[in-house]
N, C-alpha and C. Protein backbone atom coordinates (compact mmCIF):
# COMPACT_ATOMS: atom_id res chain seq x y z
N UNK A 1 28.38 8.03 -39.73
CA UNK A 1 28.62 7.58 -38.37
C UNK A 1 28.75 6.05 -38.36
N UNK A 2 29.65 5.35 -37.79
CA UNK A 2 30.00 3.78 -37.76
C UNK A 2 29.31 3.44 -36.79
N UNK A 3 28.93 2.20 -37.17
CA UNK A 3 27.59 1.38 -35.80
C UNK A 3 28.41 1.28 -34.81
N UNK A 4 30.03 1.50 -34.20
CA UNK A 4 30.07 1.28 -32.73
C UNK A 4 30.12 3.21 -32.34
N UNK A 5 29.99 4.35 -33.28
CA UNK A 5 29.14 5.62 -32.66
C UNK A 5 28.09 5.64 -32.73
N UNK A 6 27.17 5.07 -33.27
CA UNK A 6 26.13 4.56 -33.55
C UNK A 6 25.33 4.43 -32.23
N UNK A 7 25.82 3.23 -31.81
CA UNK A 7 25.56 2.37 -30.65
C UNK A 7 25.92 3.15 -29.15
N UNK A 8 27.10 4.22 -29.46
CA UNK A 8 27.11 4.71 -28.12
C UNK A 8 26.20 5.89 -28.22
N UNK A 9 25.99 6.47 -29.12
CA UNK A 9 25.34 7.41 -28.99
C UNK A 9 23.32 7.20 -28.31
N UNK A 10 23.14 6.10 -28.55
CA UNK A 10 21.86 4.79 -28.24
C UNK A 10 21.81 5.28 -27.19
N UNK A 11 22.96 4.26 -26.65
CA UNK A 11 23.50 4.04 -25.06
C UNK A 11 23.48 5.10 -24.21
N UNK A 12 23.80 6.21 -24.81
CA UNK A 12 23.80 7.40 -24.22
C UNK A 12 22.16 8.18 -23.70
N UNK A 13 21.67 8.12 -25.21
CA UNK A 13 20.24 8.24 -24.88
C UNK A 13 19.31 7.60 -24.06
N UNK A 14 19.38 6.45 -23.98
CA UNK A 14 18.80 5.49 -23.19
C UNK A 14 18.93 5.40 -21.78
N UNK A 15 20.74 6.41 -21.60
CA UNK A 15 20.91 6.32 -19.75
C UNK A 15 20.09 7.94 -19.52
N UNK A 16 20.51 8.75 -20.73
CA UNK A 16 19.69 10.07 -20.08
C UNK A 16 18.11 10.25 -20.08
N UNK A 17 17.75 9.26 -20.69
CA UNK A 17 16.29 9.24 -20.81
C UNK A 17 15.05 8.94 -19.65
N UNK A 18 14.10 9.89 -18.84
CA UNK A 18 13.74 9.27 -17.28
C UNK A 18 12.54 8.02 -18.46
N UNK A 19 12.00 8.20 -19.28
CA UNK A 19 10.99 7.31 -19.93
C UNK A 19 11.99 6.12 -21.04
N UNK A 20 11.31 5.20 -20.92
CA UNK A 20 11.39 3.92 -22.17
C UNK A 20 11.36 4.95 -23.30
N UNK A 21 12.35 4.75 -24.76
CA UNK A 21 12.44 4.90 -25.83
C UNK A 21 11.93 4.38 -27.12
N UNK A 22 11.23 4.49 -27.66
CA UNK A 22 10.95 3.83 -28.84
C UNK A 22 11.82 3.95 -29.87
N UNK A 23 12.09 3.46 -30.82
CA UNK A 23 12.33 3.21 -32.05
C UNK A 23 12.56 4.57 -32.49
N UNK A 24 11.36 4.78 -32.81
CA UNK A 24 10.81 5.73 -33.91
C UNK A 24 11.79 7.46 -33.01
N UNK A 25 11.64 6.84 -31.58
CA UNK A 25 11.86 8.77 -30.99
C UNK A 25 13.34 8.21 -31.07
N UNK A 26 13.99 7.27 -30.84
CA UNK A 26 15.64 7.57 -31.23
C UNK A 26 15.57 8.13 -32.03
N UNK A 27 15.54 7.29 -33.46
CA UNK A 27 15.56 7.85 -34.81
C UNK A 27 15.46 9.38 -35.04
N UNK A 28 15.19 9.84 -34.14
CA UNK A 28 14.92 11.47 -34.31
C UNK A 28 16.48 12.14 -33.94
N UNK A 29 17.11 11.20 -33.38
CA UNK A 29 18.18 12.13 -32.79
C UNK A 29 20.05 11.89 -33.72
N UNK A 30 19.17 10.71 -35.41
CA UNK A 30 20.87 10.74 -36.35
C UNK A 30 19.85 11.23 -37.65
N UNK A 31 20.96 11.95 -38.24
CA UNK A 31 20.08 12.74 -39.12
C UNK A 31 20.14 12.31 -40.47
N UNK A 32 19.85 10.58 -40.51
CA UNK A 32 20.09 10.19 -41.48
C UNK A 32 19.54 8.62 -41.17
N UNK A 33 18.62 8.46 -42.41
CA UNK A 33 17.68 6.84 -42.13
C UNK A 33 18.88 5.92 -41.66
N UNK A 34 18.25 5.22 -40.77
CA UNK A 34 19.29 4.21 -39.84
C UNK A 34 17.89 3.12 -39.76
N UNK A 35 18.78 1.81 -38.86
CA UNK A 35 17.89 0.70 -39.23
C UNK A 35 18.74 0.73 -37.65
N UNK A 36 17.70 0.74 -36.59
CA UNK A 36 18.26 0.69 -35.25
C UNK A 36 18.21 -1.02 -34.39
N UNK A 37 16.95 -1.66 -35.17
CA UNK A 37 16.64 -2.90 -34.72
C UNK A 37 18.12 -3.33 -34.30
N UNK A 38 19.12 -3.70 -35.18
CA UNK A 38 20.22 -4.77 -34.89
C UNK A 38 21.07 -4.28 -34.25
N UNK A 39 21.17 -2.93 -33.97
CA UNK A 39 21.83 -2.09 -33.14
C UNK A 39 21.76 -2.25 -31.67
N UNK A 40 20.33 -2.16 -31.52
CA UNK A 40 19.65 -2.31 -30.09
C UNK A 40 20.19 -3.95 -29.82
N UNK A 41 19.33 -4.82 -30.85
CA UNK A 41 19.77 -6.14 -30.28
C UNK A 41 21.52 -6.42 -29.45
N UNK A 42 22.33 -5.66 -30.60
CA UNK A 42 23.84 -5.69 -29.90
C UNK A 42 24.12 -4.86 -29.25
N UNK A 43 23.37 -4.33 -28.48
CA UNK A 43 23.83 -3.44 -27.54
C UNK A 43 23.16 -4.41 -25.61
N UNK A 44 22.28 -4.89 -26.47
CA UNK A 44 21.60 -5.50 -25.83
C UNK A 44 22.35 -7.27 -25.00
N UNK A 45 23.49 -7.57 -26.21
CA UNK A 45 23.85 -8.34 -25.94
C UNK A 45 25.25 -7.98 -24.93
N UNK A 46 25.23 -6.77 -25.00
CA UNK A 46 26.36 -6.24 -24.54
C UNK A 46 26.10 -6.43 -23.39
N UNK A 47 25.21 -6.09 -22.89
CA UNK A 47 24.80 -5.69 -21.45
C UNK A 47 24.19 -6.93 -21.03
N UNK A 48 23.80 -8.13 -21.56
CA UNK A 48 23.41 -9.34 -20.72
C UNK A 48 24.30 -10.13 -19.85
N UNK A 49 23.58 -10.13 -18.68
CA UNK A 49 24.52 -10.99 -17.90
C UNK A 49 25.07 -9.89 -16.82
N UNK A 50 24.40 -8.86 -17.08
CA UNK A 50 25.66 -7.33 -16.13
C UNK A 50 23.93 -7.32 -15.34
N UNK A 51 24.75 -6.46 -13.88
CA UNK A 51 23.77 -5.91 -12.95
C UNK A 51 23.12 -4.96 -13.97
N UNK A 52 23.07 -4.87 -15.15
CA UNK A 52 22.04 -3.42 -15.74
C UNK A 52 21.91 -4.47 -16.93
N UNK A 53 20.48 -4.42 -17.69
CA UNK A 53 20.03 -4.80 -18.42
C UNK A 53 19.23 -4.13 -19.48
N UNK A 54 19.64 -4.41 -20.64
CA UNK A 54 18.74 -3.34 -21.93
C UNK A 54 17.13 -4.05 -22.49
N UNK A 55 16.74 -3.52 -21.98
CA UNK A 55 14.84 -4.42 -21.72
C UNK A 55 14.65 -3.62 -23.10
N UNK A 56 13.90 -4.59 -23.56
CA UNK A 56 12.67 -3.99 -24.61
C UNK A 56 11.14 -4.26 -23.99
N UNK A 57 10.39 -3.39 -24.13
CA UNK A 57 8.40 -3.41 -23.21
C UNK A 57 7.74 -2.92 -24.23
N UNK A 58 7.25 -3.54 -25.07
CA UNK A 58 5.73 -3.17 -25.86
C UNK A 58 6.29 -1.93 -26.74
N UNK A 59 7.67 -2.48 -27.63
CA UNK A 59 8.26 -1.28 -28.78
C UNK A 59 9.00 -0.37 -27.80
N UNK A 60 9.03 -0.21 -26.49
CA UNK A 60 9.98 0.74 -26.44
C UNK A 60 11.57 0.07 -25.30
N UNK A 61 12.36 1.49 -25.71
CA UNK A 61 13.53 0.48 -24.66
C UNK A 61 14.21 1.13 -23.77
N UNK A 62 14.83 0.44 -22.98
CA UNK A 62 15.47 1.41 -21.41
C UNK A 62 16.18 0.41 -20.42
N UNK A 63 16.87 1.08 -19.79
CA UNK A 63 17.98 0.20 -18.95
C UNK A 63 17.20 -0.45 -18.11
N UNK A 64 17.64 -1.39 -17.73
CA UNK A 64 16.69 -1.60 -16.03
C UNK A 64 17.77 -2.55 -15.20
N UNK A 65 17.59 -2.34 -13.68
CA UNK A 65 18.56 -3.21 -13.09
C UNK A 65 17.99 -4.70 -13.47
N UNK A 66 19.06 -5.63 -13.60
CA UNK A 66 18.93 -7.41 -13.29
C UNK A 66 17.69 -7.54 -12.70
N UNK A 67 17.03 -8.48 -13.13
CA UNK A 67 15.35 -9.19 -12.76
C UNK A 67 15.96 -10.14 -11.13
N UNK A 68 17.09 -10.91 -11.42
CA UNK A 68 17.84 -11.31 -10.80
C UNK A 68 18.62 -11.13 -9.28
N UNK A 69 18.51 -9.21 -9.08
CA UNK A 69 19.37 -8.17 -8.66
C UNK A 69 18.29 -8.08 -7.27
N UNK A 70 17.14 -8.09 -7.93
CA UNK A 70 15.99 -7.63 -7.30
C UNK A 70 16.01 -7.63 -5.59
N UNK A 71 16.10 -8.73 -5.04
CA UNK A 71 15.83 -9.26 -3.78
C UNK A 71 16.98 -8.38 -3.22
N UNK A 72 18.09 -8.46 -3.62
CA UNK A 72 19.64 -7.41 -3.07
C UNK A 72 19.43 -6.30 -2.82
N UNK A 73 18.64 -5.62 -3.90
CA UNK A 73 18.29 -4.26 -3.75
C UNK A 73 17.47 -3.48 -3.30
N UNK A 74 16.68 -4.02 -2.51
CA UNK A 74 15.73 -3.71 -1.46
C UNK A 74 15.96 -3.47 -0.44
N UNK A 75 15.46 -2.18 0.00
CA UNK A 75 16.37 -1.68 1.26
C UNK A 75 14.41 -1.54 2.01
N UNK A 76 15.00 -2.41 3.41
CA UNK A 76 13.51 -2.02 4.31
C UNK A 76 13.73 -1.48 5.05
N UNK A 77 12.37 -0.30 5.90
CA UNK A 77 12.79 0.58 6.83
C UNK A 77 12.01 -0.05 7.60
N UNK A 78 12.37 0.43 8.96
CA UNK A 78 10.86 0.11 9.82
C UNK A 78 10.59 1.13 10.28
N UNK A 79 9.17 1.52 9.80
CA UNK A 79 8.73 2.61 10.16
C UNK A 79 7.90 2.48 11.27
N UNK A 80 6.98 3.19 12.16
CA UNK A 80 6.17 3.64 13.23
C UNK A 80 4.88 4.34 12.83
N UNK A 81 3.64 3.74 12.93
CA UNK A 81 2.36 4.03 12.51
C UNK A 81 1.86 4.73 13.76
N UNK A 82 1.64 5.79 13.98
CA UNK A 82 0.95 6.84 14.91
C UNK A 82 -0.62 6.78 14.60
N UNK A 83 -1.55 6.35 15.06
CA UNK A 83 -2.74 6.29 14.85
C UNK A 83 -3.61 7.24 16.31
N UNK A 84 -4.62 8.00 16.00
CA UNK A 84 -5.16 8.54 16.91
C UNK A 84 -6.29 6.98 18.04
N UNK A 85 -6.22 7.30 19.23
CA UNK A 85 -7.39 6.33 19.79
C UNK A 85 -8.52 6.20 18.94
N UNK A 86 -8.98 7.28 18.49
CA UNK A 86 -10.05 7.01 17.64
C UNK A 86 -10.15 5.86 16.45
N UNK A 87 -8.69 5.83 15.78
CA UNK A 87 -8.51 5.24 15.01
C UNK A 87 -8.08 4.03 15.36
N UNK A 88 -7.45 3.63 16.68
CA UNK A 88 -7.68 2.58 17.10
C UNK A 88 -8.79 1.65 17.44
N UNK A 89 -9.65 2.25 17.98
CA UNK A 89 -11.11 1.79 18.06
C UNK A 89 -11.47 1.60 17.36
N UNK A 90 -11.75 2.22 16.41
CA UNK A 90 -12.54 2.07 14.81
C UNK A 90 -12.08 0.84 14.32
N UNK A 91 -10.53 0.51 14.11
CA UNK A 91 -9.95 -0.74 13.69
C UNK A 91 -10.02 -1.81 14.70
N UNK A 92 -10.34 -1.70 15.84
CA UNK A 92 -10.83 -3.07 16.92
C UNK A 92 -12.09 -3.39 16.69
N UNK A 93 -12.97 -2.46 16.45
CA UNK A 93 -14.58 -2.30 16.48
C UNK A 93 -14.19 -3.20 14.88
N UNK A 94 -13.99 -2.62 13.53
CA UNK A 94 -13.85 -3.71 11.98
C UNK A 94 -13.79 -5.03 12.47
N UNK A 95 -12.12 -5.04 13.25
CA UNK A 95 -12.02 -6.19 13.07
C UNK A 95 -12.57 -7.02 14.47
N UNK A 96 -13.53 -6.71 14.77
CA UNK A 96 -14.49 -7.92 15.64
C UNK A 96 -15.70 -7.82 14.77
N UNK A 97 -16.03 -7.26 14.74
CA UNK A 97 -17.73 -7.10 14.47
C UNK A 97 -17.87 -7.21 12.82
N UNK A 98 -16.70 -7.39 11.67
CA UNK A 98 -16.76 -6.62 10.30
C UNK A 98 -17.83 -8.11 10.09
N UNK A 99 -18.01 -7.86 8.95
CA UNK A 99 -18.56 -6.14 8.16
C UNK A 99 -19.25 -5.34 8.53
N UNK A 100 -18.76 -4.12 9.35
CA UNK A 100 -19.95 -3.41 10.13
C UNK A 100 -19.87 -2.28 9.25
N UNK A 101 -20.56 -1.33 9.44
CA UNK A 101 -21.29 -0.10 8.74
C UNK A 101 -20.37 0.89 9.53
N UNK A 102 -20.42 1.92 9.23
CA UNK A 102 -20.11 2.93 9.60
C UNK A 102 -21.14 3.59 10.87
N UNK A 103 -21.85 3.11 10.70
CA UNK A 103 -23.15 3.77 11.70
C UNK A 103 -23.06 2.92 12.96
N UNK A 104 -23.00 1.18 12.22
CA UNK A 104 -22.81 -0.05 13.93
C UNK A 104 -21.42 0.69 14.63
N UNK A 105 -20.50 1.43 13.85
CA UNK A 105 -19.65 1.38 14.54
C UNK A 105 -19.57 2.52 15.63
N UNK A 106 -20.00 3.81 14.76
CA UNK A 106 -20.47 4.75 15.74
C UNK A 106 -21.42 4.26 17.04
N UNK A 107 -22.46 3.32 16.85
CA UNK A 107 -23.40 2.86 17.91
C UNK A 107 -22.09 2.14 19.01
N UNK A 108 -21.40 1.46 18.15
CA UNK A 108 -20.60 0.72 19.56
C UNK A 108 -19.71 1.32 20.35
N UNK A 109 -18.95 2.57 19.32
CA UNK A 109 -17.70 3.74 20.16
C UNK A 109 -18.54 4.43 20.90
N UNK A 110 -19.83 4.52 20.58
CA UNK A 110 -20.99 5.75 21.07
C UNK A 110 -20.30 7.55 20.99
N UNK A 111 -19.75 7.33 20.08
CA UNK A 111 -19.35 8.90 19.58
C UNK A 111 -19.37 8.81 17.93
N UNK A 112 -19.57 9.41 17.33
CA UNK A 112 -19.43 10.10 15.76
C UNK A 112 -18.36 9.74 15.60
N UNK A 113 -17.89 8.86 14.21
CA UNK A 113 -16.74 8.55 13.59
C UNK A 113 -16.09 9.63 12.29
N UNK A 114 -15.08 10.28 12.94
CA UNK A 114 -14.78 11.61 11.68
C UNK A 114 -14.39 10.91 10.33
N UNK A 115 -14.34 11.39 9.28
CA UNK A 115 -14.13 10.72 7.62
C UNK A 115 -12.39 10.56 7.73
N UNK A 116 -12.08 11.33 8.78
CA UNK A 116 -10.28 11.12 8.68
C UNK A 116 -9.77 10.37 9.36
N UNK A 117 -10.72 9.81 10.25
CA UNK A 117 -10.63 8.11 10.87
C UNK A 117 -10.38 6.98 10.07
N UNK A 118 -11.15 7.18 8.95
CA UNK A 118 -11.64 6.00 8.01
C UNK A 118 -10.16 5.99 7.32
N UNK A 119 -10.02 7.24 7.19
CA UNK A 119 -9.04 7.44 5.85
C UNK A 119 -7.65 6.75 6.12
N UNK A 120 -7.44 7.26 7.24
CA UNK A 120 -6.25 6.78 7.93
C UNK A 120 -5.54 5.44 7.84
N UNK A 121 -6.80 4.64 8.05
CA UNK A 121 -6.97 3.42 7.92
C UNK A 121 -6.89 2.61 6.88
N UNK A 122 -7.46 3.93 6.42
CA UNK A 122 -7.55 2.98 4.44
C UNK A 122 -6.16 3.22 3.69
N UNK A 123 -5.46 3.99 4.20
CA UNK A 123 -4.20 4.55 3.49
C UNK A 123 -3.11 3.67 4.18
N UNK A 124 -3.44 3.00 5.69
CA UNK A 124 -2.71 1.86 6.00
C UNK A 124 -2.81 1.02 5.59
N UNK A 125 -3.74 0.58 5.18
CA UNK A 125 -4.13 -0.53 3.85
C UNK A 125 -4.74 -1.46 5.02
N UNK A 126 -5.15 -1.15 6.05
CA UNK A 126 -5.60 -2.23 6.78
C UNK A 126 -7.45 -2.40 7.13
N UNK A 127 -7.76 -1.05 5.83
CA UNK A 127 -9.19 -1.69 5.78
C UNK A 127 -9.58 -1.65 4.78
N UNK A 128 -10.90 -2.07 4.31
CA UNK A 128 -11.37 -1.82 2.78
C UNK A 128 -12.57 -1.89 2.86
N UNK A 129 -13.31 -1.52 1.81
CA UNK A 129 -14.68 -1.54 1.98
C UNK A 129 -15.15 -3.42 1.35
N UNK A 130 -16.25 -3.41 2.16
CA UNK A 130 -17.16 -4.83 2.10
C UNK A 130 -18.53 -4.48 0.99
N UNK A 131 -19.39 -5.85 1.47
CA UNK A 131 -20.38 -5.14 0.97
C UNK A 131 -20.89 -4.36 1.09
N UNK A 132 -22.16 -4.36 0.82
CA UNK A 132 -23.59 -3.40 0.80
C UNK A 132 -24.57 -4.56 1.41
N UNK A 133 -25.01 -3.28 2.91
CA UNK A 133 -26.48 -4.24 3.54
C UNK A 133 -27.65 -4.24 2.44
N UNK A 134 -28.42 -5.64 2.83
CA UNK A 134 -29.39 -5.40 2.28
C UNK A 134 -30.60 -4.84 3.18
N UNK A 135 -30.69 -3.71 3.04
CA UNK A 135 -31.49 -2.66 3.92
C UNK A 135 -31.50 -1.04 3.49
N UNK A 136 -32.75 -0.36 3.89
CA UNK A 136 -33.16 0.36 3.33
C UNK A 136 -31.53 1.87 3.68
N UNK A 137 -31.55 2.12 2.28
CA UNK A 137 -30.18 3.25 1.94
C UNK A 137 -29.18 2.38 2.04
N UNK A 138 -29.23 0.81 1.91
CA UNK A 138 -27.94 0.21 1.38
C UNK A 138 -26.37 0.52 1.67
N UNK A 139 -26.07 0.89 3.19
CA UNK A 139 -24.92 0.89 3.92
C UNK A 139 -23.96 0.26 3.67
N UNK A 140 -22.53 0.79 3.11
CA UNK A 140 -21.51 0.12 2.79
C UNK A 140 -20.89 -0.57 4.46
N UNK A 141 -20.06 -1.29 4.13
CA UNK A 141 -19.88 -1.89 5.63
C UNK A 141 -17.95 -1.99 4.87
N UNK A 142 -17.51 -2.05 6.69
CA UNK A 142 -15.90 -2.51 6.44
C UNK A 142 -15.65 -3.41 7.03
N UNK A 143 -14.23 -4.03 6.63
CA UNK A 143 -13.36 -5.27 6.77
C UNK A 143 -11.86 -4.91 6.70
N UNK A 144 -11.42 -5.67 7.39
CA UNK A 144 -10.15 -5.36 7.76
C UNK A 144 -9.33 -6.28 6.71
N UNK A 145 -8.33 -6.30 5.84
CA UNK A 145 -7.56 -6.92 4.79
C UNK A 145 -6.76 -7.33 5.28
N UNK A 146 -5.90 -8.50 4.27
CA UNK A 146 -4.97 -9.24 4.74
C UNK A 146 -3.63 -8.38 4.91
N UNK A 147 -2.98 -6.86 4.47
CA UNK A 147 -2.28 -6.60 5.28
C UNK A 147 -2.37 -6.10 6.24
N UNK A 148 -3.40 -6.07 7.35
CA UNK A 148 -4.20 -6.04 8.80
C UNK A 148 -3.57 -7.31 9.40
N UNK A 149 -3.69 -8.62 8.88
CA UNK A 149 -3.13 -9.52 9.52
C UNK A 149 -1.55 -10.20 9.66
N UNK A 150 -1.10 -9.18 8.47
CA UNK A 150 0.31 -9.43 8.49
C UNK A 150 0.64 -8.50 9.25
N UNK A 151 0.73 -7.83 9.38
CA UNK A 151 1.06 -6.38 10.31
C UNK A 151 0.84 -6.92 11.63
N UNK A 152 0.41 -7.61 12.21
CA UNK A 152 -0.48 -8.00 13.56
C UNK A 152 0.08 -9.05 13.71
N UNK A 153 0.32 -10.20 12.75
CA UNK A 153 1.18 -11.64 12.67
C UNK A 153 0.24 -12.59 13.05
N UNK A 154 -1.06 -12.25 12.22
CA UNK A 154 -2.21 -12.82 12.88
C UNK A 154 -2.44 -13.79 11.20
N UNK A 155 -2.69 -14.84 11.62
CA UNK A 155 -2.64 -15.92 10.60
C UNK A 155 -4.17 -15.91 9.60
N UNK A 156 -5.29 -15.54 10.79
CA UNK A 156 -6.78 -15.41 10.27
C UNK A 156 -7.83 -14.53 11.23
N UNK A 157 -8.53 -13.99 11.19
CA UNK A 157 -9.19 -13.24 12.25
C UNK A 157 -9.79 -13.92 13.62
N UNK A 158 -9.26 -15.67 13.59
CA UNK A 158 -9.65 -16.03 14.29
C UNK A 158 -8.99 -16.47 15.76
N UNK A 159 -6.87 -15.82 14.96
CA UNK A 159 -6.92 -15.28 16.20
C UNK A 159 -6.52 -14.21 16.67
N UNK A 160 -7.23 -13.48 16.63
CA UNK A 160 -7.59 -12.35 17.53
C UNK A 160 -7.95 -12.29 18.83
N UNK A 161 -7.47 -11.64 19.84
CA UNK A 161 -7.61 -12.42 21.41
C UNK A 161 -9.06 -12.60 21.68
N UNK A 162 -8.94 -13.35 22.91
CA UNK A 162 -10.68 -13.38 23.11
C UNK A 162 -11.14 -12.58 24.27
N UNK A 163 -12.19 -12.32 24.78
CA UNK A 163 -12.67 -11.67 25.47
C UNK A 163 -11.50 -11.71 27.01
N UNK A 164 -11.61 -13.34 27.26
CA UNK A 164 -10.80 -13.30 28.41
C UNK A 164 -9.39 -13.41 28.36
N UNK A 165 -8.58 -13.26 27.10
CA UNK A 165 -7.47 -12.92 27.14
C UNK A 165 -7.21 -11.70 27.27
N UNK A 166 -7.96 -10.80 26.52
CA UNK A 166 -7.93 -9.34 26.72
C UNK A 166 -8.21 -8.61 28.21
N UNK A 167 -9.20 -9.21 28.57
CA UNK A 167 -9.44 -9.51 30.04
C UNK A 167 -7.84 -9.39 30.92
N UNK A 168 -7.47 -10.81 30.65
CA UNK A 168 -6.16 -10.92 31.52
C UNK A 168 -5.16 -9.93 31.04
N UNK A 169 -4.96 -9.34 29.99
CA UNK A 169 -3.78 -8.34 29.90
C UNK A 169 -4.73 -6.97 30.19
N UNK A 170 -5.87 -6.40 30.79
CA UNK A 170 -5.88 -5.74 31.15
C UNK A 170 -6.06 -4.67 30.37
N UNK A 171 -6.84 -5.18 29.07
CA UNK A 171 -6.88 -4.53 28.38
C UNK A 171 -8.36 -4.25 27.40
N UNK A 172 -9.25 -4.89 27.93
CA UNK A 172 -10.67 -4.68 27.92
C UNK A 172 -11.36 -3.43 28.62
N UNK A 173 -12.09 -2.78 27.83
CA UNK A 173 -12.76 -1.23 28.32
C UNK A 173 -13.63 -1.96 29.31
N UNK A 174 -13.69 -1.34 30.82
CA UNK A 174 -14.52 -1.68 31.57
C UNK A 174 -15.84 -0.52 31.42
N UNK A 175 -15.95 0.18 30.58
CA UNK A 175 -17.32 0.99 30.30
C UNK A 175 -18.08 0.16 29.70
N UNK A 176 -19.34 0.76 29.24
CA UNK A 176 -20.66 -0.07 28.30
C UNK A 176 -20.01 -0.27 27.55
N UNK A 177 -20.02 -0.75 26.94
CA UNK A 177 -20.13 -1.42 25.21
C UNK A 177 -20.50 -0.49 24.42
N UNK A 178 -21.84 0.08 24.74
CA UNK A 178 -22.16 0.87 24.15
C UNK A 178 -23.29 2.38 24.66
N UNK A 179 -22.71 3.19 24.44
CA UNK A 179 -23.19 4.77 24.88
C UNK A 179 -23.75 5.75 24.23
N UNK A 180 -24.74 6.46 24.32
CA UNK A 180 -25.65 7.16 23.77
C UNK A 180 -24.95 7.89 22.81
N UNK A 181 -25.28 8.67 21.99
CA UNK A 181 -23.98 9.32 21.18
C UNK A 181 -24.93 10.94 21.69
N UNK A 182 -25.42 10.82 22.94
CA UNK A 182 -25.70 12.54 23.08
C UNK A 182 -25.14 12.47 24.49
N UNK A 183 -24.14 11.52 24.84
CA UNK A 183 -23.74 11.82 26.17
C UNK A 183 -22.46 12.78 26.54
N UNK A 184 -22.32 13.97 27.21
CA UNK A 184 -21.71 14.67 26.69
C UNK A 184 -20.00 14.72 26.54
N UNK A 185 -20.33 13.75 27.60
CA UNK A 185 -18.46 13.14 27.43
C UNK A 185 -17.90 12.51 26.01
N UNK A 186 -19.11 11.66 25.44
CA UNK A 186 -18.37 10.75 24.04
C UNK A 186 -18.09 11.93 23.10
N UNK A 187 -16.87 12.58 23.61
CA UNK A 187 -16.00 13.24 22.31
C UNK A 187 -14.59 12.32 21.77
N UNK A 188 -14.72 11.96 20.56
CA UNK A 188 -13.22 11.83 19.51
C UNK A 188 -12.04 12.50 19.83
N UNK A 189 -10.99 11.70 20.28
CA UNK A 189 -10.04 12.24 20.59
C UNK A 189 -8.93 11.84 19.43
N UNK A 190 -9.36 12.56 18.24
CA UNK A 190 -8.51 12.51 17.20
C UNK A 190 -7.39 12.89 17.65
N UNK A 191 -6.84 13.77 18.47
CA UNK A 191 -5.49 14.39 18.93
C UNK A 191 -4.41 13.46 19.76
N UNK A 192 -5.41 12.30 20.10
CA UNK A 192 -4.24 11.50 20.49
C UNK A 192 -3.59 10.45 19.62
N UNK A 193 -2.41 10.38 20.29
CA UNK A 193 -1.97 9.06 19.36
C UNK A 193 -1.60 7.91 20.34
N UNK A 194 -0.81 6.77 19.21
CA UNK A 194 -0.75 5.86 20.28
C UNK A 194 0.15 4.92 19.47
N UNK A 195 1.35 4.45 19.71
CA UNK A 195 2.09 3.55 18.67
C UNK A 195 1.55 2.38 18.65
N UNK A 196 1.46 2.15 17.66
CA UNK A 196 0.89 0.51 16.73
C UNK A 196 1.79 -0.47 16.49
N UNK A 197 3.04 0.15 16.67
CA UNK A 197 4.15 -1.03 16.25
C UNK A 197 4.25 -2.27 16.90
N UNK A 198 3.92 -1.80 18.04
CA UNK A 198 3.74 -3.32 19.07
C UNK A 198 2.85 -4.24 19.06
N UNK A 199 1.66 -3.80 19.66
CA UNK A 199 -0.15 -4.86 19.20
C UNK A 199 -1.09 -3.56 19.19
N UNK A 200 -1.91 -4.26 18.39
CA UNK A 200 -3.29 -3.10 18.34
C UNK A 200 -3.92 -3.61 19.51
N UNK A 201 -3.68 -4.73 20.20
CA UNK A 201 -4.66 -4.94 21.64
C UNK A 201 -3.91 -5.12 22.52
């Protein structure tokens, strides 16, 4: 076989391949000792400079688009985050009060916080866990992360509206603050939702 069938036959492997190639697993596919190093290199040179590039990573090798290409080829969607009230609260209650516990927070919604509240949240990436109180059974506590504040276009948690801005848009709970958690109304209304795309307050 002549190094330019050689080389396509590479080429070939390398586009049908979903994993990086090594060396050693080409070699499995000419049935006769070959020395692939200088092969690869000129195949390699072939393709520099093109929207597709022949990468070598830690012995093995595979196409990849231009390092270059990158920023072009990004396609953004804008998607719509449906969060239940519950899960809204929970993320107003973090981000005023964080690092709060799971328990301060139940005390302040005055209803039971379900585990698929938390989750929700955490899979938006807009909370994470904090420390650990120092107090007896050592309560993990949460915080709201910096893509919480990009999402929001909020520079630092400090600004976050204040009492009397929230006030003026009409958007401060005029109930307690805080409610017994045996009162029989404080039920979780996981079933609702509420779009986030606009402000969380």
């Amino acid at each position: 076989m002549s190094d330019f069938d050689t080389i396509r036959l590479i080429e070939a492997l390398l586009f049908a391949s979903a994993e990086p190639l090594s060396e050693k697993a080409l070699a499995r596919h000419f049935g006769e000792r070959i020395v692939l190093g200088p092969l690869l290199a000129r195949l390699q040179g072939d393709y520099a400079g093109r929207g597709v590039n022949l990468v070598e990573r830690d012995g093995a090798w595979a196409f990849r688009t231009a390092a270059d290409l990158a920023g072009q080829l990004k396609i953004e969607r804008a998607t719509t985050r449906k969060l239940s009230r519950a899960a809204v609260e929970t993320l107003a209650v973090i981000a005023y009060h964080q690092p709060v516990s799971r328990a301060e927070i139940e005390t302040i919604r005055g209803v039971a916080t379900a585990r698929g509240t938390l989750d929700v949240l955490i899979e938006a990436d807009w909370i994470k866990p904090g420390q650990r109180r120092e107090t007896p059974g050592r309560p993990g506590t949460w915080m709201t992360t910096e893509a919480f504040l990009d999402h929001f276009g909020l520079t630092a948690l400090t600004d976050l509206p204040g009492i009397e801005e929230l006030k003026i848009a009409g958007l401060l709970d005029k109930r307690p603050a805080i409610q017994t958690l045996t009162d029989p109304e404080a039920v979780e209304e996981d079933s609702e939702t509420d779009d986030l795309t606009g402000s969380l307050f």
